[in-house]
N, C-alpha and C. Protein backbone atom coordinates (compact mmCIF):
# COMPACT_ATOMS: atom_id res chain seq x y z
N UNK A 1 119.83 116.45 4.56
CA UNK A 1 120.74 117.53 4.24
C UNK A 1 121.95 116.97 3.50
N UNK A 2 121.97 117.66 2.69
CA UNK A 2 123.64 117.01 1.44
C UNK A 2 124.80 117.01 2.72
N UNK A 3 125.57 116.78 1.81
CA UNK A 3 127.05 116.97 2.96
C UNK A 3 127.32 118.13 2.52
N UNK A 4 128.29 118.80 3.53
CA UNK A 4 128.51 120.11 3.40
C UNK A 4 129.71 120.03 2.72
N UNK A 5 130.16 121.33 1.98
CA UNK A 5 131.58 121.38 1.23
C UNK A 5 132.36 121.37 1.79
N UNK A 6 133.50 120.42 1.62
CA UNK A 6 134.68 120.60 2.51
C UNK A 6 135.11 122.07 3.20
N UNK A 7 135.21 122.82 1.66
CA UNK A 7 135.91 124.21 1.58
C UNK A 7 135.38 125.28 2.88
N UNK A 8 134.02 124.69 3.06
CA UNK A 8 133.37 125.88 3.73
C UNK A 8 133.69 125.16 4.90
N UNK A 9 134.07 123.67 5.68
CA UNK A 9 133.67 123.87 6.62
C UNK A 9 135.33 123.85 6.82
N UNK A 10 136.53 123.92 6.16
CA UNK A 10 137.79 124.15 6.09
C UNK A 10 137.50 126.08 6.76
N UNK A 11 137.09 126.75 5.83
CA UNK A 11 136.71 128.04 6.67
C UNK A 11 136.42 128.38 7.70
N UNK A 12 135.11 127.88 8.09
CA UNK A 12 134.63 127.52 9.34
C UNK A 12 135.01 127.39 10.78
N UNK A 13 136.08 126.42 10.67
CA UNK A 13 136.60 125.41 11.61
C UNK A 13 137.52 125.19 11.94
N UNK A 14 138.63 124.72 10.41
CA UNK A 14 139.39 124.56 10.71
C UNK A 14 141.09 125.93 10.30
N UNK A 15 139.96 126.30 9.42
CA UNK A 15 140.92 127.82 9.19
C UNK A 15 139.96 128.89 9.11
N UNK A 16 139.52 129.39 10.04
CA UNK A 16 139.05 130.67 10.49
C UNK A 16 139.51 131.57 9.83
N UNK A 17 140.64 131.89 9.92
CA UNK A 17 141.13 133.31 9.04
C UNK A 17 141.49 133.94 7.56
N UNK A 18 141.10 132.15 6.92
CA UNK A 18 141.47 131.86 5.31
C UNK A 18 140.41 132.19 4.91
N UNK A 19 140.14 132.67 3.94
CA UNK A 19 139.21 133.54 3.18
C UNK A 19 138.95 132.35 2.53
N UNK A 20 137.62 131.66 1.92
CA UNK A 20 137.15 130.41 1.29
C UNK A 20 137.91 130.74 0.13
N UNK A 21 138.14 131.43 -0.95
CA UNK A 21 138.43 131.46 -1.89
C UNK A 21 139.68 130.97 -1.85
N UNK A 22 140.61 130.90 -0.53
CA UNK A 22 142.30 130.86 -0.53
C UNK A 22 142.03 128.78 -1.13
N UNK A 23 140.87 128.32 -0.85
CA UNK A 23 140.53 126.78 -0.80
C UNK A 23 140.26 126.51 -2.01
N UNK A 24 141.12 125.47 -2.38
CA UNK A 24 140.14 124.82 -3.67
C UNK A 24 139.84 123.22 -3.36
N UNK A 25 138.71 122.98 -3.31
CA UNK A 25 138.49 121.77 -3.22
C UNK A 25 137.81 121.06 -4.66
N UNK A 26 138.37 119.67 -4.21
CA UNK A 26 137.94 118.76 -5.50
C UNK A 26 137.38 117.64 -5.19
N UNK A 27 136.17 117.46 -5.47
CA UNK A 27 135.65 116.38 -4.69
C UNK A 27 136.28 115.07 -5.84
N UNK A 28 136.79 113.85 -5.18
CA UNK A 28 137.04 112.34 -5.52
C UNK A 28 136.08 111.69 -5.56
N UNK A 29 135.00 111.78 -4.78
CA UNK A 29 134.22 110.67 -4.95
C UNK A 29 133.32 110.51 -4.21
N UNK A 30 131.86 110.16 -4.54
CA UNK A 30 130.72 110.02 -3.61
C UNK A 30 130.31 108.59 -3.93
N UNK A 31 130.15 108.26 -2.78
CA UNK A 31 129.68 106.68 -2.71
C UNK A 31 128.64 106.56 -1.57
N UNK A 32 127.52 106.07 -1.85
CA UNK A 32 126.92 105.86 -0.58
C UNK A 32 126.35 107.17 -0.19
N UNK A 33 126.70 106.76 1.60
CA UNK A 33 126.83 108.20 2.54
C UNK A 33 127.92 108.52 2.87
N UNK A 34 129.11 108.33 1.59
CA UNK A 34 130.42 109.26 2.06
C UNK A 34 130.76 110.08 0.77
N UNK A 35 131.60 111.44 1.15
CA UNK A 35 131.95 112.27 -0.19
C UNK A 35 133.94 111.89 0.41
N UNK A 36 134.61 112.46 -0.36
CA UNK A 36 136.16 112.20 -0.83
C UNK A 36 135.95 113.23 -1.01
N UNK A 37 137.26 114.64 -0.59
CA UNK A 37 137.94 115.53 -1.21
C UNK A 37 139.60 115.84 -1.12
N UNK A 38 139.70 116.37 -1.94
CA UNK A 38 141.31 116.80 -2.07
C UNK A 38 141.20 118.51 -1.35
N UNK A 39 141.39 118.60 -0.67
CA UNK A 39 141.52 120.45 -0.40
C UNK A 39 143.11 120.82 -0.65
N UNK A 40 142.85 121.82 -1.27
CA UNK A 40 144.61 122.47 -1.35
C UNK A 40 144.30 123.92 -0.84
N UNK A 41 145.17 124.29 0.06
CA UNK A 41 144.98 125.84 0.71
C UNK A 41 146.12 126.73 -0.27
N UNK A 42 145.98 127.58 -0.97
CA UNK A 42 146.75 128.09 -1.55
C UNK A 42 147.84 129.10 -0.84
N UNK A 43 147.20 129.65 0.07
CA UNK A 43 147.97 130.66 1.14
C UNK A 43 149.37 129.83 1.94
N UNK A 44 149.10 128.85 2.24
CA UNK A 44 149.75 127.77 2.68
C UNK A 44 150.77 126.79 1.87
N UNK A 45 150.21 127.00 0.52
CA UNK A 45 151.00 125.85 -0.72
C UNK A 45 150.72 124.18 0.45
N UNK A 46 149.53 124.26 1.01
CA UNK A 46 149.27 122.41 1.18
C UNK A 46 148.17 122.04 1.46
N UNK A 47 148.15 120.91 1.51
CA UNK A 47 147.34 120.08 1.07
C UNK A 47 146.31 119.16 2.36
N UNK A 48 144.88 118.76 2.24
CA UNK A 48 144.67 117.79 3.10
C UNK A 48 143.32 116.76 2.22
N UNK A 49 143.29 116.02 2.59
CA UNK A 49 141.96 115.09 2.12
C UNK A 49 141.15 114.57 3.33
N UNK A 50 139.93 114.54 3.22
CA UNK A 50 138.65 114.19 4.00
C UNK A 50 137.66 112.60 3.28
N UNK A 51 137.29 112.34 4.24
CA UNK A 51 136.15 111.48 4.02
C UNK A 51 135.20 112.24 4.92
N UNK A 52 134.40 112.43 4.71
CA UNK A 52 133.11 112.60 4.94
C UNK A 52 131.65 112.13 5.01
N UNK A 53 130.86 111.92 6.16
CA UNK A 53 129.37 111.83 5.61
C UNK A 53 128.69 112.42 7.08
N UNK A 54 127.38 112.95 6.41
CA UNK A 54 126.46 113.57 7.13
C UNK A 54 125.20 112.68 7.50
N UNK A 55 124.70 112.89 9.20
CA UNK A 55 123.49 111.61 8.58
C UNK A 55 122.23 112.64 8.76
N UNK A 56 121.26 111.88 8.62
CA UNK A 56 119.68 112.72 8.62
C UNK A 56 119.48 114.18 9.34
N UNK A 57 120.40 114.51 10.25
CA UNK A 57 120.32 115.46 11.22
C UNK A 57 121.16 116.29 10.85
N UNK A 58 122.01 115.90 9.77
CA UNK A 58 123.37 117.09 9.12
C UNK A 58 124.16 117.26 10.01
N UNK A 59 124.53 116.11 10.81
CA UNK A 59 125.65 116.11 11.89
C UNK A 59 127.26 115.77 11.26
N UNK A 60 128.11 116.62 10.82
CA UNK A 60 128.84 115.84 9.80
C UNK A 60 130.01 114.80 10.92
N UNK A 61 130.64 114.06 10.22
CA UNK A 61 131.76 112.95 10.21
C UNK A 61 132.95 113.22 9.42
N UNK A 62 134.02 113.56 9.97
CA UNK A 62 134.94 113.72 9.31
C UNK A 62 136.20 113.45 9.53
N UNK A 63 136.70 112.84 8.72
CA UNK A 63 138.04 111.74 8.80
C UNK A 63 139.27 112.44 7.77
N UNK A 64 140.45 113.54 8.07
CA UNK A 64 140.64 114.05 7.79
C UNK A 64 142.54 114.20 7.50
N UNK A 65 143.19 114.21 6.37
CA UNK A 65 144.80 113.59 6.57
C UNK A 65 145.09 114.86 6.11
N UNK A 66 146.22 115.10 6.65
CA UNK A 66 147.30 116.22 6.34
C UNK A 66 148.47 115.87 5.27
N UNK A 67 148.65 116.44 4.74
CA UNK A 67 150.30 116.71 3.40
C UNK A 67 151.29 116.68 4.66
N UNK A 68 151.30 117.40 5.43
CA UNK A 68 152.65 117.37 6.34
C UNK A 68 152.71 116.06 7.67
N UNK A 69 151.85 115.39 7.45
CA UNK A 69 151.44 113.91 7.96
C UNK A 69 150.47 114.30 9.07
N UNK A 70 149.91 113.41 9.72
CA UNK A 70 149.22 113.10 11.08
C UNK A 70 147.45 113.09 10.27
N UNK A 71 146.66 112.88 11.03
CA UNK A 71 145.23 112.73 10.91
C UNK A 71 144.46 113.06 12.40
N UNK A 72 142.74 113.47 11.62
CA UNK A 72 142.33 114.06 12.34
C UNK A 72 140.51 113.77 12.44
N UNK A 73 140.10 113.95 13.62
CA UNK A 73 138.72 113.55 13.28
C UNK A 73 137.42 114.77 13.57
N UNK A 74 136.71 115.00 12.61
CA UNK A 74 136.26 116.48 13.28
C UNK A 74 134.56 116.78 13.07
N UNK A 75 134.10 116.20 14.47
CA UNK A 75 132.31 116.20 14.00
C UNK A 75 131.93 117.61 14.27
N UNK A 76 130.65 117.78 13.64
CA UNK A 76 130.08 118.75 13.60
C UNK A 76 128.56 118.96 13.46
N UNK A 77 128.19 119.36 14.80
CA UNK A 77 126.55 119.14 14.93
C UNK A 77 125.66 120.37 14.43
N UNK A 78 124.97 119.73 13.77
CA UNK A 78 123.77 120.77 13.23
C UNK A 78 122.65 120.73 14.31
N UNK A 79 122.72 119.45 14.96
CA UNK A 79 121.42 119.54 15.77
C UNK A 79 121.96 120.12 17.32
N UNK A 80 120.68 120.53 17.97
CA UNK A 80 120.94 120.77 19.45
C UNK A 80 121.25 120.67 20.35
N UNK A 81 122.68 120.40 21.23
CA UNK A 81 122.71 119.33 22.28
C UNK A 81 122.70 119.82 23.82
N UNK A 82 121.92 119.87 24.60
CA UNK A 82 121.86 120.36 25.80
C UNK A 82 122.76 120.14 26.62
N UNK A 83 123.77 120.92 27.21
CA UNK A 83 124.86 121.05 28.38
C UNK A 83 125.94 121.02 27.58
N UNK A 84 126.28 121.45 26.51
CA UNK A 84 127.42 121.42 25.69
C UNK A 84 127.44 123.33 25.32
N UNK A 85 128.37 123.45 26.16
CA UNK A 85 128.34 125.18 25.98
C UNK A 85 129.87 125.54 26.22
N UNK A 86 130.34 126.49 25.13
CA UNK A 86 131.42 127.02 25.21
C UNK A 86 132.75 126.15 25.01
N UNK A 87 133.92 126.03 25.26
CA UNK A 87 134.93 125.35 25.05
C UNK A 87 135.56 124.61 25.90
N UNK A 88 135.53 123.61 25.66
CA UNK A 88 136.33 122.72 26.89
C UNK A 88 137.10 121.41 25.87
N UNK A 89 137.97 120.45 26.81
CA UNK A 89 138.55 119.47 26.29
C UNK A 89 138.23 118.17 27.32
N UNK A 90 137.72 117.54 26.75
CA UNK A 90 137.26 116.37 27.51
C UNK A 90 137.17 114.85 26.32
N UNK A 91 137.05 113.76 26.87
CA UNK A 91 137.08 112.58 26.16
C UNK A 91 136.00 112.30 25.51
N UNK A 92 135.84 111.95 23.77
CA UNK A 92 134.90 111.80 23.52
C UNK A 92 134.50 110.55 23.02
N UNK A 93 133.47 110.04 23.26
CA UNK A 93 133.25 108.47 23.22
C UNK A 93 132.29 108.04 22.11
N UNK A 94 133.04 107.36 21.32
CA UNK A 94 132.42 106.65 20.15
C UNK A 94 132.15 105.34 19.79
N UNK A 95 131.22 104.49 19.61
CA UNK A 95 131.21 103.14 19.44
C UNK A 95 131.07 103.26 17.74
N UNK A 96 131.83 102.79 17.65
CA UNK A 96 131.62 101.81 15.97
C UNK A 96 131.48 100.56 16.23
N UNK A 97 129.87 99.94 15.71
CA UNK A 97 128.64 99.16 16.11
C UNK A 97 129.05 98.88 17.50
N UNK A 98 129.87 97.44 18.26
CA UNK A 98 129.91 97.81 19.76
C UNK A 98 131.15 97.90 19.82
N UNK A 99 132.50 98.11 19.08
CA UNK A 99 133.84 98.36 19.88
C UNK A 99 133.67 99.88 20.63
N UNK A 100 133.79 99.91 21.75
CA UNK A 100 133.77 101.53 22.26
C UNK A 100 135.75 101.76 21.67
N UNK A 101 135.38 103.28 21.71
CA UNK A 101 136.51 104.10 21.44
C UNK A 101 136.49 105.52 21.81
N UNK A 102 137.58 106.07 22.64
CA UNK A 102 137.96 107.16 23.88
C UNK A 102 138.93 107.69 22.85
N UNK A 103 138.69 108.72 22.93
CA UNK A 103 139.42 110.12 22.20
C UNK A 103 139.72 111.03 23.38
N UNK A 104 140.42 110.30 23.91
CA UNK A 104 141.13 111.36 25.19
C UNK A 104 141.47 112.79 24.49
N UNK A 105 141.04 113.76 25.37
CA UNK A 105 141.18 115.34 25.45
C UNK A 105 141.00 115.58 24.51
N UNK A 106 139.93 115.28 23.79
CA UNK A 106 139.12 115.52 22.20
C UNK A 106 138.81 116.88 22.48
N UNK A 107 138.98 117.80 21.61
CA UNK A 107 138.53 119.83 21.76
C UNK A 107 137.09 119.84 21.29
N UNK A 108 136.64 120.21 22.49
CA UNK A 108 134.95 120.45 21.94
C UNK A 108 134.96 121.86 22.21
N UNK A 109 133.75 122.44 21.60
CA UNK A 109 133.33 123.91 20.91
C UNK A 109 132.43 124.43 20.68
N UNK A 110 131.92 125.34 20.47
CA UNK A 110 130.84 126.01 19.89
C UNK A 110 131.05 127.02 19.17
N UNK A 111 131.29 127.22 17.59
CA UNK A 111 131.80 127.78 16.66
C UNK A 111 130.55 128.98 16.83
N UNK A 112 131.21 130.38 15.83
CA UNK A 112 130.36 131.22 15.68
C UNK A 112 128.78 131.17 15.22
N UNK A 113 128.72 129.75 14.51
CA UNK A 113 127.83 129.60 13.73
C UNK A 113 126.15 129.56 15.08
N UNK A 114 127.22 128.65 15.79
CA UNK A 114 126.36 128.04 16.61
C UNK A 114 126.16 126.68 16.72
N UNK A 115 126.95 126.03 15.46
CA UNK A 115 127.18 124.72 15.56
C UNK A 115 128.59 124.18 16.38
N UNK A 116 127.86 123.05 16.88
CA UNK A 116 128.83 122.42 17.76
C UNK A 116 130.23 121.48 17.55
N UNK A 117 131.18 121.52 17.75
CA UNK A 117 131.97 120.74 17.49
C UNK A 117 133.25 119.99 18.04
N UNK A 118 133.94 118.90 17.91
CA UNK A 118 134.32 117.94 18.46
C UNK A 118 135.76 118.00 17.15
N UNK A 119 137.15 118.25 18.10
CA UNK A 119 138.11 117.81 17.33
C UNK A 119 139.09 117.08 17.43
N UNK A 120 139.44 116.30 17.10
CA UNK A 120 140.39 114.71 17.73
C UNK A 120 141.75 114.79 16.56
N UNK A 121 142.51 115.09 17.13
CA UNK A 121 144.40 114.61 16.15
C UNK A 121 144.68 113.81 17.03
N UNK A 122 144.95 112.70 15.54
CA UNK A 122 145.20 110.95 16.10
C UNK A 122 146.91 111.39 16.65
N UNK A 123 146.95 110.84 17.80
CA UNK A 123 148.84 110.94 17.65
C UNK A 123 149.54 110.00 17.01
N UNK A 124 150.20 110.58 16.32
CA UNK A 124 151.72 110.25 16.20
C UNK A 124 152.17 108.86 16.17
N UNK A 125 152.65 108.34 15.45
CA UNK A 125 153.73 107.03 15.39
C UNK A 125 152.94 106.50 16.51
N UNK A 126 151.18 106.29 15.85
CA UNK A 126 150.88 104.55 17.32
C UNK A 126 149.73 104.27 16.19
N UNK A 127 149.64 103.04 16.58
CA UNK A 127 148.62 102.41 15.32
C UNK A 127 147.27 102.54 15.67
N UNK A 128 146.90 103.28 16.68
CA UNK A 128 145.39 104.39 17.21
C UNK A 128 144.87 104.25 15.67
N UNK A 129 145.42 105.28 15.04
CA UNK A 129 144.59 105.74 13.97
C UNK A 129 144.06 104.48 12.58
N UNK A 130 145.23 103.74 12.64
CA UNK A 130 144.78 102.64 11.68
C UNK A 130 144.14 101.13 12.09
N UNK A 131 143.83 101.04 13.77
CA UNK A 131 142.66 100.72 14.32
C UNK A 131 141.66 101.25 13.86
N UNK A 132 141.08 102.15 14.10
CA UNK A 132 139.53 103.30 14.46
C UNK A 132 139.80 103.11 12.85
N UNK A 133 140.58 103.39 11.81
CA UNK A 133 140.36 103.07 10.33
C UNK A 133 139.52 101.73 9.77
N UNK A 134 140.13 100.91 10.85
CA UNK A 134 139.79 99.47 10.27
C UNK A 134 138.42 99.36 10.62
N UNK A 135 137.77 99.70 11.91
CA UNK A 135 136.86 99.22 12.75
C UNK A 135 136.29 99.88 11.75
N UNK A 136 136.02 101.31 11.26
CA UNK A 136 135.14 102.34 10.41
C UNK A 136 135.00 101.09 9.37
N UNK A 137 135.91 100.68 8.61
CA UNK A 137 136.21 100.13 7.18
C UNK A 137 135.19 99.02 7.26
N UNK A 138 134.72 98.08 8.24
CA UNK A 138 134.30 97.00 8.38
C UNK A 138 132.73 97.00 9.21
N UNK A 139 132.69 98.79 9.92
CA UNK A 139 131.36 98.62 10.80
C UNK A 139 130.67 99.07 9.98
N UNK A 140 129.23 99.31 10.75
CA UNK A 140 127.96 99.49 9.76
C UNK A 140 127.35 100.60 10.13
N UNK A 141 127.82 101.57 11.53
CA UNK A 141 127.45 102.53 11.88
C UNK A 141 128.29 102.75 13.12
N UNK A 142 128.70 104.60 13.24
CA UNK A 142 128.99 104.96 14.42
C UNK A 142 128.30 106.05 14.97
N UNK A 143 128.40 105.78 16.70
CA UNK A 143 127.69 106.69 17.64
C UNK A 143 128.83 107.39 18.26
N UNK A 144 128.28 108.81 18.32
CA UNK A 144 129.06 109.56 19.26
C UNK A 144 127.83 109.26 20.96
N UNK A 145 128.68 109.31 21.88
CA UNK A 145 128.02 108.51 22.84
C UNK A 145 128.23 109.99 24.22
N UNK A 146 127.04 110.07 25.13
CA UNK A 146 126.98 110.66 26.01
C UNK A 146 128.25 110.22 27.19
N UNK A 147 128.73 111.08 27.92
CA UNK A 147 130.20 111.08 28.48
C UNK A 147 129.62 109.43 29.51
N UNK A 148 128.26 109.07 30.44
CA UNK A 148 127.98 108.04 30.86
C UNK A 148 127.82 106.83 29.67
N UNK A 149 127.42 106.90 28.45
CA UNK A 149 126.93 105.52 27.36
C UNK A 149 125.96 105.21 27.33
N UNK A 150 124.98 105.98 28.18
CA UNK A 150 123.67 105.40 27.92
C UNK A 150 122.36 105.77 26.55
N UNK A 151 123.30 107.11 26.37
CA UNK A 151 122.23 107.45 25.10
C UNK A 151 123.63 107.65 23.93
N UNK A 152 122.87 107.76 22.49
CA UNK A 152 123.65 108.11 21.61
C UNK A 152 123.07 109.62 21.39
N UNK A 153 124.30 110.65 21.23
CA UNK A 153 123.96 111.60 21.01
C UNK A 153 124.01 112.24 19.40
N UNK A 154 124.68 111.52 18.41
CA UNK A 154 124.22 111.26 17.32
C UNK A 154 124.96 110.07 16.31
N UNK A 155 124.46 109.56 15.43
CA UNK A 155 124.26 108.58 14.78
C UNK A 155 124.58 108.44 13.34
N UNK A 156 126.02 107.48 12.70
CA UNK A 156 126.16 107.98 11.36
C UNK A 156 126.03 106.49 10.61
N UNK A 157 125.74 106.60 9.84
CA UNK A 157 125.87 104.82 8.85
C UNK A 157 127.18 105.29 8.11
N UNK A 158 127.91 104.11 8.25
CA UNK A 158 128.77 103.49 7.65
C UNK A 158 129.11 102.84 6.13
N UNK A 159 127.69 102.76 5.32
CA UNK A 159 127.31 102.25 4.02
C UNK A 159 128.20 103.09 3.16
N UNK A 160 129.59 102.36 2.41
CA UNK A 160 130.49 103.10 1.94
C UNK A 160 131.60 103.39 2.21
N UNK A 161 131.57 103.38 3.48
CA UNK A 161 132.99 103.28 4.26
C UNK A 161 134.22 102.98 3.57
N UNK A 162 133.86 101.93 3.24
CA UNK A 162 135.01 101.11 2.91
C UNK A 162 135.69 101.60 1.70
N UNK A 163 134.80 101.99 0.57
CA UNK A 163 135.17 102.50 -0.48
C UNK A 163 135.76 104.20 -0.34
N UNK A 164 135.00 104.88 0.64
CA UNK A 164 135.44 106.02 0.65
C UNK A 164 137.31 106.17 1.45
N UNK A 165 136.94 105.12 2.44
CA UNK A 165 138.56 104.82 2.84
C UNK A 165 139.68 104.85 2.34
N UNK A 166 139.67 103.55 1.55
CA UNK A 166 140.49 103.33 0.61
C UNK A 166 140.55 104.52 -0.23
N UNK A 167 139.47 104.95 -0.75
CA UNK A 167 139.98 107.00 -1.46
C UNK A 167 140.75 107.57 -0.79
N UNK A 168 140.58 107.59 0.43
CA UNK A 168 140.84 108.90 1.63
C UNK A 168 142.68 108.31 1.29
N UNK A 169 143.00 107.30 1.74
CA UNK A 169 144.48 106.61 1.40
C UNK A 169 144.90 106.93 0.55
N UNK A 170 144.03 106.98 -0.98
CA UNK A 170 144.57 106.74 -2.09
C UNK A 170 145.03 108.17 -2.27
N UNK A 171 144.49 109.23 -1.69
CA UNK A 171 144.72 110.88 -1.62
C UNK A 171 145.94 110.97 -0.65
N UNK A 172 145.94 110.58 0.58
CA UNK A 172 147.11 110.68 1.67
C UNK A 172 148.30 110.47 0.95
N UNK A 173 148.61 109.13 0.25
CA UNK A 173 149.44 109.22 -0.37
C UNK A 173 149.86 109.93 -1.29
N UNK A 174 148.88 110.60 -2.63
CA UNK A 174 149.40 111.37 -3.09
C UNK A 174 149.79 112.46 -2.89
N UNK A 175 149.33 113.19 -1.86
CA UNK A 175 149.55 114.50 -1.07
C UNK A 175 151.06 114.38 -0.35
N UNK A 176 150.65 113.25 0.43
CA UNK A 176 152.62 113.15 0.88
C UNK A 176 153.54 113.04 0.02
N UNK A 177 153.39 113.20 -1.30
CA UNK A 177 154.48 112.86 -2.24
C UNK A 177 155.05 111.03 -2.44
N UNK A 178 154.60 110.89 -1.92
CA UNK A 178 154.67 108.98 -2.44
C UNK A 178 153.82 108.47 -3.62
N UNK A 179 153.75 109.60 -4.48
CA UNK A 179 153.45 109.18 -5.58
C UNK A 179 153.63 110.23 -6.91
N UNK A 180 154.08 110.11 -8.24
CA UNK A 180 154.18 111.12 -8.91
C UNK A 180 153.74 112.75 -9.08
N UNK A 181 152.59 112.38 -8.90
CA UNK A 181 151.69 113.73 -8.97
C UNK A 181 150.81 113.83 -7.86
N UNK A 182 151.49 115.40 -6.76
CA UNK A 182 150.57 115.24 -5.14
C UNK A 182 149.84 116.45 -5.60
N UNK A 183 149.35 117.13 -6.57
CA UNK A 183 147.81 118.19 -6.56
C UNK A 183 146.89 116.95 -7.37
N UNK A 184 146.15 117.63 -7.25
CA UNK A 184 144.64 117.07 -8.26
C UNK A 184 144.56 117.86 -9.11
């Protein structure tokens, strides 16, 4: 399955009530198994950029920066997962290859669609987020991991990472205004 458009799953997910059209997205760059976009919400006048990739199962990965600062991480399952019903907030556990990593009170979901989902905002002024950056930048695959660790409940390669990263930055910054020109 391709990766999905930012725009739609910006609709979707993360703005429910924005009409897709209020979105313009621009994709930066596909490398590998990652896509780069610029989204600008027009209703809003701002801005966010994504890295992205989907693996065989169309489970997406998404690594996600805001214009008004902070970052965010936001999977989204196409496939089936048994005992995952309705809304709750609980920790969600990810290994990138073996560092484990805890996303305390990560928002899990079950969108209208029927697809499932998992949403993590890195906090604030702690170097959390540019850890889990680095580990992504350098591993070769991450698992989202059952709340015990014994199974993976789905599975993304990493091939690209690194390049799509460094995009995802190269957008953060221009969106925050630390650089001449913050639209695309």
């Amino acid at each position: 399955m391709k990766l999905k458009a930012w725009a739609s799953v910006m609709a979707l997910v993360v703005l429910p009530h924005v009409a897709s059209g209020d979105i313009d997205s621009t994709v930066l760059m596909k490398h590998k198994d990652w896509e780069v976009t610029h989204d600008y919400l027009s209703s809003t006048d701002s801005s966010a950029c994504s890295a992205d990739t989907t693996n065989g199962s169309g489970d997406l990965f998404s690594l996600i920066t805001w214009e008004r600062g902070g970052a965010s991480l936001m999977i989204m399952m196409a496939s089936d997962f048994e005992g995952w019903d309705g809304t709750f907030s609980a920790d969600a556990i990810l290994h990138i290859d073996y560092e484990r990593w805890t996303l305390n009170d990560a928002s899990f979901g079950v969108h209208r669609t029927g697809q499932r989902t998992i949403w993590f905002d890195f906090p604030d002024n702690t170097d959390k987020v540019g850890d889990f950056l680095e580990d992504l930048w350098r591993g070769s695959k991450v698992a989202l991991k059952t709340p015990k660790e014994k199974t993976s409940i789905s599975l993304w390669s990493l091939k690209g990472s690194a390049a799509a990263l460094g995009k995802l930055s190269e957008c953060t910054t221009r969106i925050r205004g630390n650089s001449s020109t913050t639209r695309y």
